[in-house]
C-alpha atoms as a PDB file:
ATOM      1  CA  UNK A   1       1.313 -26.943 -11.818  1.00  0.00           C
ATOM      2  CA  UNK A   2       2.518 -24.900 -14.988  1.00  0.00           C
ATOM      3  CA  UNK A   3       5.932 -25.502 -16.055  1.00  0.00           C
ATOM      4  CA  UNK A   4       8.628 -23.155 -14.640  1.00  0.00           C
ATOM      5  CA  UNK A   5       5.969 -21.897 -12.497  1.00  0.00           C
ATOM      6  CA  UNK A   6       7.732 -22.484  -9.598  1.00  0.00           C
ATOM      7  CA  UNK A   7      11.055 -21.146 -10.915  1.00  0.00           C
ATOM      8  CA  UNK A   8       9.247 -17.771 -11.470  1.00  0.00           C
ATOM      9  CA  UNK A   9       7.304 -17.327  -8.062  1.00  0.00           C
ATOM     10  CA  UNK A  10       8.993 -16.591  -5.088  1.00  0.00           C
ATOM     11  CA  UNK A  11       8.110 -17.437  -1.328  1.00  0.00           C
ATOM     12  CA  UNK A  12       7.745 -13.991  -0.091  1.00  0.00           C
ATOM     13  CA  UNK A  13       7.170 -11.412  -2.682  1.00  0.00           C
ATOM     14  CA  UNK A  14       9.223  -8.641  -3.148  1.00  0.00           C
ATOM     15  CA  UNK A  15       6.516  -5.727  -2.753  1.00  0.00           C
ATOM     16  CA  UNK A  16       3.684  -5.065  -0.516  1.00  0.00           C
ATOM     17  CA  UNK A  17       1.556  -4.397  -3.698  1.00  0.00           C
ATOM     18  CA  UNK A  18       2.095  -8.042  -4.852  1.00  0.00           C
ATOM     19  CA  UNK A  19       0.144  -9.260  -1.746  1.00  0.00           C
ATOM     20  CA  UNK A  20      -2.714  -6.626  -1.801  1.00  0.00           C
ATOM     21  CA  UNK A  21      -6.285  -6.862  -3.756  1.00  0.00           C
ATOM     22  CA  UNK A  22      -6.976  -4.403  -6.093  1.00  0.00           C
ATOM     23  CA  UNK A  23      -8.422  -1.955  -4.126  1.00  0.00           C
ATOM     24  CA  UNK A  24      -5.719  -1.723  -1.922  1.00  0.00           C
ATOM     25  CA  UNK A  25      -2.632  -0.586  -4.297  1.00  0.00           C
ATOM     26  CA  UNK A  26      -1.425   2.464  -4.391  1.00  0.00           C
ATOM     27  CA  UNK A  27      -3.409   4.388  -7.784  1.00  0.00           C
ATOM     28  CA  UNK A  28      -6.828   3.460  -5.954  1.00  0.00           C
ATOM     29  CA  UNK A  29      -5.563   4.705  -2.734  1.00  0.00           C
ATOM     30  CA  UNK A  30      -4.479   8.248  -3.826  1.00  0.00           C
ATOM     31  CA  UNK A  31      -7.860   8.429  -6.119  1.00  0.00           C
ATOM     32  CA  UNK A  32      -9.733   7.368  -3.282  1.00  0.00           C
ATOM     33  CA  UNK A  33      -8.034   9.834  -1.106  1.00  0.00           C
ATOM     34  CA  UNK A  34      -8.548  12.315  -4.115  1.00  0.00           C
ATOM     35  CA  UNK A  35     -12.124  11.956  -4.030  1.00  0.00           C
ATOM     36  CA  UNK A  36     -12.614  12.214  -0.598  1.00  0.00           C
ATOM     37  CA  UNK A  37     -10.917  15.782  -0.112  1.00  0.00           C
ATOM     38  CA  UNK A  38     -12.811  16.975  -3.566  1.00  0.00           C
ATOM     39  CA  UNK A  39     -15.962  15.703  -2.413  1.00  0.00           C
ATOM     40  CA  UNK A  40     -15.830  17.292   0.752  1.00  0.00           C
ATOM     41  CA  UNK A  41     -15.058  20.717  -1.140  1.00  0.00           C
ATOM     42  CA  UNK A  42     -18.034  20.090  -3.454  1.00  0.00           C
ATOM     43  CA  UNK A  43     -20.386  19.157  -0.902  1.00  0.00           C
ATOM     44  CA  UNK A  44     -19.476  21.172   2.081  1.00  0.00           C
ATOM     45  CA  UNK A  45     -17.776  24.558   0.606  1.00  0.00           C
ATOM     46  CA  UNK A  46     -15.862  24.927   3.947  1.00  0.00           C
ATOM     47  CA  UNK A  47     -12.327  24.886   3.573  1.00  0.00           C
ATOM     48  CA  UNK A  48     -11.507  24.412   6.537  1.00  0.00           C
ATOM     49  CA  UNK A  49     -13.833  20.865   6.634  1.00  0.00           C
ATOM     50  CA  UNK A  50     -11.580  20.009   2.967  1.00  0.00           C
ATOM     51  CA  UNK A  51      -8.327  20.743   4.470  1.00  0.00           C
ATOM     52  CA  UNK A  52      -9.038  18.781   7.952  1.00  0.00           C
ATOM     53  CA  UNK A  53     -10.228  15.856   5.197  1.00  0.00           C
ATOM     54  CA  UNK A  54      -6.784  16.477   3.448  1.00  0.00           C
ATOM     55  CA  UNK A  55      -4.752  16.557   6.787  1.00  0.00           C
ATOM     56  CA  UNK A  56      -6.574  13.282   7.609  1.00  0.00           C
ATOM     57  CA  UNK A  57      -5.993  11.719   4.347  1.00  0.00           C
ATOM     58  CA  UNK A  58      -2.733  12.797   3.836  1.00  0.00           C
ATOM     59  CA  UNK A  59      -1.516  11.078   7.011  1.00  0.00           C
ATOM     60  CA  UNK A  60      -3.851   8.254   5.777  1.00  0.00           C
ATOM     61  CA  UNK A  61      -1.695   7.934   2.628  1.00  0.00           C
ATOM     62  CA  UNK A  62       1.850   8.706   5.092  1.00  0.00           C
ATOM     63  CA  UNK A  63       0.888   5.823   6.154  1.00  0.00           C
ATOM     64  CA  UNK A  64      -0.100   3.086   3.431  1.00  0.00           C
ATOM     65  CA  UNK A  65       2.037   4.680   1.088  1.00  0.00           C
ATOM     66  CA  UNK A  66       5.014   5.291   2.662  1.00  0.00           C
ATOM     67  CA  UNK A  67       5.746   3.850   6.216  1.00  0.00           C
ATOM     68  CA  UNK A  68       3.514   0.271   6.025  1.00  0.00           C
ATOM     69  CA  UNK A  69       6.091  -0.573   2.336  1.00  0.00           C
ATOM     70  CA  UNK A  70       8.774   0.519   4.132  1.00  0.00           C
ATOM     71  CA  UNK A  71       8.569  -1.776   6.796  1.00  0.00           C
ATOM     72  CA  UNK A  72       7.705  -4.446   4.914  1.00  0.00           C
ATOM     73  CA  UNK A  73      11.184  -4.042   2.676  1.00  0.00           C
ATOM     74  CA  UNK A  74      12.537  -3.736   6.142  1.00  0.00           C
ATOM     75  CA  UNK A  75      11.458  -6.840   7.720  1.00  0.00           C
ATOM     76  CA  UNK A  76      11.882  -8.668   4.542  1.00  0.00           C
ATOM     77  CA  UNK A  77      15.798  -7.730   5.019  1.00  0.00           C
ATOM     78  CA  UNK A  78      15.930  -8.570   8.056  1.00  0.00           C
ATOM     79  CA  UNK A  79      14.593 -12.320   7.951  1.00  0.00           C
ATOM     80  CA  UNK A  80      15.399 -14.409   4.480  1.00  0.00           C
ATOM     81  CA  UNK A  81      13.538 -16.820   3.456  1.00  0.00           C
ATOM     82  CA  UNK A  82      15.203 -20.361   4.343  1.00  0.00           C
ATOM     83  CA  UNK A  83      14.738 -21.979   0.917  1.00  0.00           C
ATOM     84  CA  UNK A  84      16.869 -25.170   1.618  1.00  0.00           C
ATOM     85  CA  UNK A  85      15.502 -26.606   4.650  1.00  0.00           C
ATOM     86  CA  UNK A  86      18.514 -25.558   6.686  1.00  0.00           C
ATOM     87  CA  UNK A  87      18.052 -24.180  10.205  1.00  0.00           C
END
């Protein structure tokens, strides 16, 4: 073990990001999301096809973005970490 490593880390980390690969944080989400609603556009031409795509990725990034961090801040309120062995 490093020195002070253990001083530095936590037991439950603070954000949702900290816990997800790099593919999963939020800049490759919203480029992801990006590409899929421009790619549909340059492919397709149908805007109604790119704004179903947008509806569905939109709620798609509602959902990782928003509501998933949110309830992880929640729950991690709502049930401390025991660091001292007490129960």
């Amino acid at each position: 073990m490093v020195p002070g490593e253990s001083a530095t880390q936590s037991p439950a980390p603070g954000s949702i990001w900290q816990l997800k690969p790099w593919w999963c944080q939020p800049w490759s989400i919203l480029l992801s999301g990006a590409a899929g609603i421009g790619g549909s556009w340059v492919v397709l031409q149908r805007w109604w096809i790119t704004a179903a795509v947008a509806v569905a990725v939109g709620l798609w990034w509602l959902m990782f973005l928003v509501l998933v961090p949110a309830a992880y801040r929640q729950q991690q309120a709502q049930s401390p970490v025991n660091t001292n062995g007490a129960t």
